[in-house]
Protein backbone atom coordinates (compact mmCIF):
# COMPACT_ATOMS: atom_id res chain seq x y z
CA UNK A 1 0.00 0.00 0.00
CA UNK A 2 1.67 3.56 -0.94
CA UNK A 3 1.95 6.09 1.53
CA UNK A 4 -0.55 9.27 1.25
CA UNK A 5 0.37 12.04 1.86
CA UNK A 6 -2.28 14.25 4.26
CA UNK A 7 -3.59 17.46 2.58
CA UNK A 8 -3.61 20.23 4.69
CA UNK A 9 -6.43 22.46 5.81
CA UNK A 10 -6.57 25.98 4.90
CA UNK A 11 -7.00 28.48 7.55
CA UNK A 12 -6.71 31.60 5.70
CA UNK A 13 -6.64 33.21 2.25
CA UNK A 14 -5.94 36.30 0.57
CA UNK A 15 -5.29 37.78 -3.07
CA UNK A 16 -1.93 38.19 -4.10
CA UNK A 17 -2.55 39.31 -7.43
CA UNK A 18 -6.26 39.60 -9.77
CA UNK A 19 -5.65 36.19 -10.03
CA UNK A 20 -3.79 34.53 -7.51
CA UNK A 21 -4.62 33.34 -4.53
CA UNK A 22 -2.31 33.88 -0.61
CA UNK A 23 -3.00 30.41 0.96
CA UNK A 24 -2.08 29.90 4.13
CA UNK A 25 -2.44 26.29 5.25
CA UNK A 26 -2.67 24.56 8.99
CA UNK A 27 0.96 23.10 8.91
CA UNK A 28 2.34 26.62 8.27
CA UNK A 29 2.82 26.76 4.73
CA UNK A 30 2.08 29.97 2.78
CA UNK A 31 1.69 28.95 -0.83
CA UNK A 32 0.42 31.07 -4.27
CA UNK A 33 -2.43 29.49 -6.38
CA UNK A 34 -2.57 30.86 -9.61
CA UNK A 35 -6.23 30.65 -10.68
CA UNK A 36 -5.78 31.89 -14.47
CA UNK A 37 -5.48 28.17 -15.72
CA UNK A 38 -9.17 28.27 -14.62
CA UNK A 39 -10.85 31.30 -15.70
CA UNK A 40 -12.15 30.89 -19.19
CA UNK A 41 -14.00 27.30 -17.62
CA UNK A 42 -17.23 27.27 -17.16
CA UNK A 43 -18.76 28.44 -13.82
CA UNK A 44 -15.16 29.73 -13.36
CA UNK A 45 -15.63 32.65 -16.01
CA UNK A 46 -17.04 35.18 -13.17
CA UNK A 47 -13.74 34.87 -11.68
CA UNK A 48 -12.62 37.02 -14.52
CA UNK A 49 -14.05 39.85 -13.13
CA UNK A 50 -11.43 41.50 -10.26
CA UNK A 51 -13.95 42.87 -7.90
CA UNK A 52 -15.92 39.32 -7.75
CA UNK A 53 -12.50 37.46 -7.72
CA UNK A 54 -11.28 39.64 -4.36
CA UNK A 55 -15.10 38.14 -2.90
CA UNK A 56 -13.11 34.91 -2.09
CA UNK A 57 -13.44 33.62 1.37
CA UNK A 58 -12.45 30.30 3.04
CA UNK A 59 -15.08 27.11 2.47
CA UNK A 60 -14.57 23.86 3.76
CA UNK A 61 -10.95 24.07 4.35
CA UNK A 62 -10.52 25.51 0.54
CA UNK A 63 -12.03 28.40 -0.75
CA UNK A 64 -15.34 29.73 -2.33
CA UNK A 65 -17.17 32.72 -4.00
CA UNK A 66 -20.23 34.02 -4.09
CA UNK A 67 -21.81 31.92 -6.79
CA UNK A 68 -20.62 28.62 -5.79
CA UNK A 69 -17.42 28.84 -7.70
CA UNK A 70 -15.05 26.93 -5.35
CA UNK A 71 -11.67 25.36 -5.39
CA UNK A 72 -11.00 22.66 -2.38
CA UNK A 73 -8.14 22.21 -0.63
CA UNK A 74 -6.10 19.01 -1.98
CA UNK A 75 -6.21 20.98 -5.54
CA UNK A 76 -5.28 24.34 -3.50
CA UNK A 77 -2.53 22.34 -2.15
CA UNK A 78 -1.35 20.29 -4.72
CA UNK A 79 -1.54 22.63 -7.19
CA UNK A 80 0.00 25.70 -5.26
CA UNK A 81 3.24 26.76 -5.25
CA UNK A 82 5.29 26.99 -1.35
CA UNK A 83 6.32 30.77 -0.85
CA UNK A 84 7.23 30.11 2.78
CA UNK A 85 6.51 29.00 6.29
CA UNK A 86 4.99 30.70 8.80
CA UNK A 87 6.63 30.80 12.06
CA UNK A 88 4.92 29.96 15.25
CA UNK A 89 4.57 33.49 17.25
């Protein structure tokens, strides 16, 4: 049986750029998401838009907009890139 690695849980999120995501994930990690790859997809399309992109707001331990629109977190993690850690106060 392979090993699994556990995907973390976000805690917080902010934007880093009209369309890139600040993660900040329970083990410390601050990563980037770039959303872009995403935007001309389907329900993803309102993302486009900067003002409804900054909406974002932690869901579920990923994150989610107004609409629905929602990324979780294994693809925020997997598919971020580490910027840092966090150190403990």
């Amino acid at each position: 049986m392979a090993f699994r690695e556990k995907h973390r849980h976000l805690d917080r999120a902010g934007i880093a750029h009209p369309t890139k995501l600040w993660l900040f994930f329970d083990n410390g990690e601050a990563r980037l998401f770039d959303a872009s790859l995403h935007l001309n997809k389907g329900i993803f399309q309102d993302l486009c838009n900067d003002v409804y992109f900054r909406l974002v707001k932690p869901f579920c331990g990923g994150v989610q907009w107004p609409h629905e629109q929602d990324f979780g977190p294994d693809t925020l993690f997997l598919k971020s890139e580490l910027e840092g850690t966090l150190e403990a106060a």
